[in-house]
N, C-alpha and C. Protein backbone atom coordinates (compact mmCIF):
# COMPACT_ATOMS: atom_id res chain seq x y z
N UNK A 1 63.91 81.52 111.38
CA UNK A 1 64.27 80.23 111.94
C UNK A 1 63.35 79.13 111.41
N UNK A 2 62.40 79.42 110.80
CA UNK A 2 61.15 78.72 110.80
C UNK A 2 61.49 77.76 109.44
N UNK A 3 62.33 79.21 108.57
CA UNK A 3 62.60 78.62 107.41
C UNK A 3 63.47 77.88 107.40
N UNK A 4 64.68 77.59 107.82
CA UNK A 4 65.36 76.80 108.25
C UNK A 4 64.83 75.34 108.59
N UNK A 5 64.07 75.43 109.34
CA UNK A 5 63.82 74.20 109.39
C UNK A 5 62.79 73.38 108.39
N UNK A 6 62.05 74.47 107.90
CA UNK A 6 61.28 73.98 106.65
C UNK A 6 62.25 73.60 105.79
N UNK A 7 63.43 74.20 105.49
CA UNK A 7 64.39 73.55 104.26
C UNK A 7 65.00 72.33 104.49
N UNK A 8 65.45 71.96 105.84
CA UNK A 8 65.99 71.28 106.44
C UNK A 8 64.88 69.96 106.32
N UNK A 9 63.63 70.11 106.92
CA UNK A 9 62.61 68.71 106.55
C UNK A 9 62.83 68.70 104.98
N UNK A 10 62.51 69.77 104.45
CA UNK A 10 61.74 69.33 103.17
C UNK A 10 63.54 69.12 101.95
N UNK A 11 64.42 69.27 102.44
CA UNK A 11 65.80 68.84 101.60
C UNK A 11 66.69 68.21 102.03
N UNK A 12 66.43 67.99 103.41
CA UNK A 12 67.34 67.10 104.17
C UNK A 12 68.67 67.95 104.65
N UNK A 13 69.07 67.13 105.62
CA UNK A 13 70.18 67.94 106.34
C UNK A 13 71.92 67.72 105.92
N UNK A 14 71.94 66.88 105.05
CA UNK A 14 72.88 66.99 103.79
C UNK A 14 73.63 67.99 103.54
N UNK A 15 72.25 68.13 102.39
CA UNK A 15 72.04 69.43 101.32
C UNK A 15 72.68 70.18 102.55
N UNK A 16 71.55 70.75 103.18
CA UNK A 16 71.51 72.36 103.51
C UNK A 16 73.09 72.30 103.97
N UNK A 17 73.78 71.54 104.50
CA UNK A 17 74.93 72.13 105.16
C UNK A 17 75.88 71.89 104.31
N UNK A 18 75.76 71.09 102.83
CA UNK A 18 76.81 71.19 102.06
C UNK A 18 76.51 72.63 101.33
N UNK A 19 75.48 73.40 100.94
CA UNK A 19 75.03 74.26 100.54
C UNK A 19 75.57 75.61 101.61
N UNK A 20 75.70 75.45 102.77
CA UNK A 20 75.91 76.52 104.14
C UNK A 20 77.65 76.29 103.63
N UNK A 21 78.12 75.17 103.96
CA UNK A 21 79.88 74.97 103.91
C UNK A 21 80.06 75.65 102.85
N UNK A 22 79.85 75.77 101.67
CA UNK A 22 79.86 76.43 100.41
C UNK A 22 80.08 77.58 100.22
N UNK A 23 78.90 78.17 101.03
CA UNK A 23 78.90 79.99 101.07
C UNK A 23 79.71 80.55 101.69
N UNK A 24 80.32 79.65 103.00
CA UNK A 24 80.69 80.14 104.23
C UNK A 24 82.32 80.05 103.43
N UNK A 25 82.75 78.97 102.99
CA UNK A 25 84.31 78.52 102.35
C UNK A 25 84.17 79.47 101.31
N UNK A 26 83.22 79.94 100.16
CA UNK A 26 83.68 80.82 99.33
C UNK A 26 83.41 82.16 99.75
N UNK A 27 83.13 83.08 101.31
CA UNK A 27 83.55 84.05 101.79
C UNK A 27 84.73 84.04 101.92
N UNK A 28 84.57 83.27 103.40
CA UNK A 28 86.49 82.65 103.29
C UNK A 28 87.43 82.95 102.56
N UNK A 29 87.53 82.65 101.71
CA UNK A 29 88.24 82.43 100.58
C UNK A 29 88.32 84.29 99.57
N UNK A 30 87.46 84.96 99.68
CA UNK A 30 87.05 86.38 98.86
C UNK A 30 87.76 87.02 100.11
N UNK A 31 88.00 86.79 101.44
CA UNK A 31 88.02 87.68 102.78
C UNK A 31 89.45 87.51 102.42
N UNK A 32 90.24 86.27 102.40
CA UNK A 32 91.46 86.20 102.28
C UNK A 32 92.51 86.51 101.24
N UNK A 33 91.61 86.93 99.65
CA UNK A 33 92.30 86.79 98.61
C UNK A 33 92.29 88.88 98.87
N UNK A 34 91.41 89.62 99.69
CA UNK A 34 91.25 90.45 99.77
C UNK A 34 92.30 91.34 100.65
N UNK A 35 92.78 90.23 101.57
CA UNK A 35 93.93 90.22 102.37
C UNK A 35 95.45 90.47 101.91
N UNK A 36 95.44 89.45 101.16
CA UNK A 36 96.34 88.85 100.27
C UNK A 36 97.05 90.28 98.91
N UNK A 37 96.01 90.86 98.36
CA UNK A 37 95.92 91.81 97.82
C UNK A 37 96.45 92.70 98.50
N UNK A 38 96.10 93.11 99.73
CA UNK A 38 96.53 94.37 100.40
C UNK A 38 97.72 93.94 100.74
N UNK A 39 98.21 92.93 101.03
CA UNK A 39 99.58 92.19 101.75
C UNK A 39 100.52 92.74 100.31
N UNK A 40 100.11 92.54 99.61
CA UNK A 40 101.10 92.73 97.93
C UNK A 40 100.94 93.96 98.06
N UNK A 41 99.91 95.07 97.98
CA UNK A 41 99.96 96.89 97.75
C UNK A 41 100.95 96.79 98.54
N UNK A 42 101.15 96.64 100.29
CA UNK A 42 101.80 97.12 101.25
C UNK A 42 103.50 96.78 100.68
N UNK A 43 103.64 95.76 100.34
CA UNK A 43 105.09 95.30 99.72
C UNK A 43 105.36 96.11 98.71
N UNK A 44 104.49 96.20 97.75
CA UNK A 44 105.34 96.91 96.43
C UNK A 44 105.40 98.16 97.21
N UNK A 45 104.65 99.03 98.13
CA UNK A 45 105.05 100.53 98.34
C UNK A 45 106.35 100.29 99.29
N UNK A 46 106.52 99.58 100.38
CA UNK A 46 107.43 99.22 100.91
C UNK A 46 108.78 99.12 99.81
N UNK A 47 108.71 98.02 99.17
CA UNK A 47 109.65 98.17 98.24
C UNK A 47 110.56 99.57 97.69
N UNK A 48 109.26 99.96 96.75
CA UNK A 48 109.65 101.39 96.48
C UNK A 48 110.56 102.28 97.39
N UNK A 49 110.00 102.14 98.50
CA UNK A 49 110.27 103.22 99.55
C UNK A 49 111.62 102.54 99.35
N UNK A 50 112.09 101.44 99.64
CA UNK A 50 113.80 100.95 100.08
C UNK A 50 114.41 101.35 98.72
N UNK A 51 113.72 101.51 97.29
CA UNK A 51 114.78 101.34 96.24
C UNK A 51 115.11 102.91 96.69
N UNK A 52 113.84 103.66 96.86
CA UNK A 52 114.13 105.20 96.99
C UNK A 52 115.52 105.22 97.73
N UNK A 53 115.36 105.20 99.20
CA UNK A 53 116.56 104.98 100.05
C UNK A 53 117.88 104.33 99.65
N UNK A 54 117.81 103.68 98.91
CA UNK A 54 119.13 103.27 98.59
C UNK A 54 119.66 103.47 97.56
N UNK A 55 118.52 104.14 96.79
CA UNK A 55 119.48 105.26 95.67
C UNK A 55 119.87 106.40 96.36
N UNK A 56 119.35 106.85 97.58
CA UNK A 56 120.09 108.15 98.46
C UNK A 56 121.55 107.83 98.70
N UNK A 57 121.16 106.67 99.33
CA UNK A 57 122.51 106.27 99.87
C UNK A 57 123.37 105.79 99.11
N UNK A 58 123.36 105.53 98.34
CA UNK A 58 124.28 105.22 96.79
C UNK A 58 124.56 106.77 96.76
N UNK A 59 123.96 106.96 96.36
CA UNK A 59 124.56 108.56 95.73
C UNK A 59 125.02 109.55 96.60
N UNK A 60 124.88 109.46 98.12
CA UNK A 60 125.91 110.03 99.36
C UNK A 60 126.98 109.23 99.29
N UNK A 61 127.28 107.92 98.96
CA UNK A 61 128.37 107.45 98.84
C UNK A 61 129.01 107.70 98.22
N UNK A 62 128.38 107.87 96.82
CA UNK A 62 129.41 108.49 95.10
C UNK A 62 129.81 109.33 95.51
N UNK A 63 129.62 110.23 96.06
CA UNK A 63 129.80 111.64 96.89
C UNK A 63 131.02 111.70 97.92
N UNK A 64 130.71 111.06 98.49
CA UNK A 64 131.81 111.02 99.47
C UNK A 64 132.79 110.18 99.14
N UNK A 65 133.02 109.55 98.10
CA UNK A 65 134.30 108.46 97.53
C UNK A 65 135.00 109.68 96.50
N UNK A 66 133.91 110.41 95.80
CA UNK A 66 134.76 111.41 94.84
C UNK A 66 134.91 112.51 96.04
N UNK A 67 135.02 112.92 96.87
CA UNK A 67 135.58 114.07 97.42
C UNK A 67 136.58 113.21 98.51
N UNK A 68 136.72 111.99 98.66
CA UNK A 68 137.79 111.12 99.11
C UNK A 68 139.39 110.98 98.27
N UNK A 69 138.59 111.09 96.94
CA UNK A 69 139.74 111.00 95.99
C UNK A 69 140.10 112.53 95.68
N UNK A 70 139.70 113.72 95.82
CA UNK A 70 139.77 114.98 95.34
C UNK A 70 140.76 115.02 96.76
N UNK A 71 140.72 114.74 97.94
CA UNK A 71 141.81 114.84 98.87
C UNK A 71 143.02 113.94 98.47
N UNK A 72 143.33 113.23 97.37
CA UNK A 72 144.65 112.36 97.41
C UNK A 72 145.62 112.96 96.82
């Protein structure tokens, strides 16, 4: 704490808190792009998973339209 305030007399109270806003906005900013990242993994596997599924279901359909027509 001590130091703090030694920086604070001896650089003024400016500085130090444009210097504090700085560190604190470019965490910020690393916390969220880190977010952001995982938000995209979770989508593309999501994704995947639906193309999977709906090539099932495409192809139970091909299925059941050709044994629709094998009854005509």
């Amino acid at each position: 704490m001590n130091e703090w305030s030694q920086l604070i007399s001896t650089l003024g109270f400016p500085i130090i808190s444009a210097v504090a806003l700085f560190f604190g906005c470019r965490f910020l900013l690393e916390q969220q792009q880190k977010n952001v990242d995982r938000m995209f993994d979770m989508y593309d596997k999501s994704n995947s998973e639906n193309r999977e599924a709906l090539k099932a279901v495409t192809e139970a359909v091909n299925r059941l339209s050709d044994k629709l027509d094998d009854l005509r």
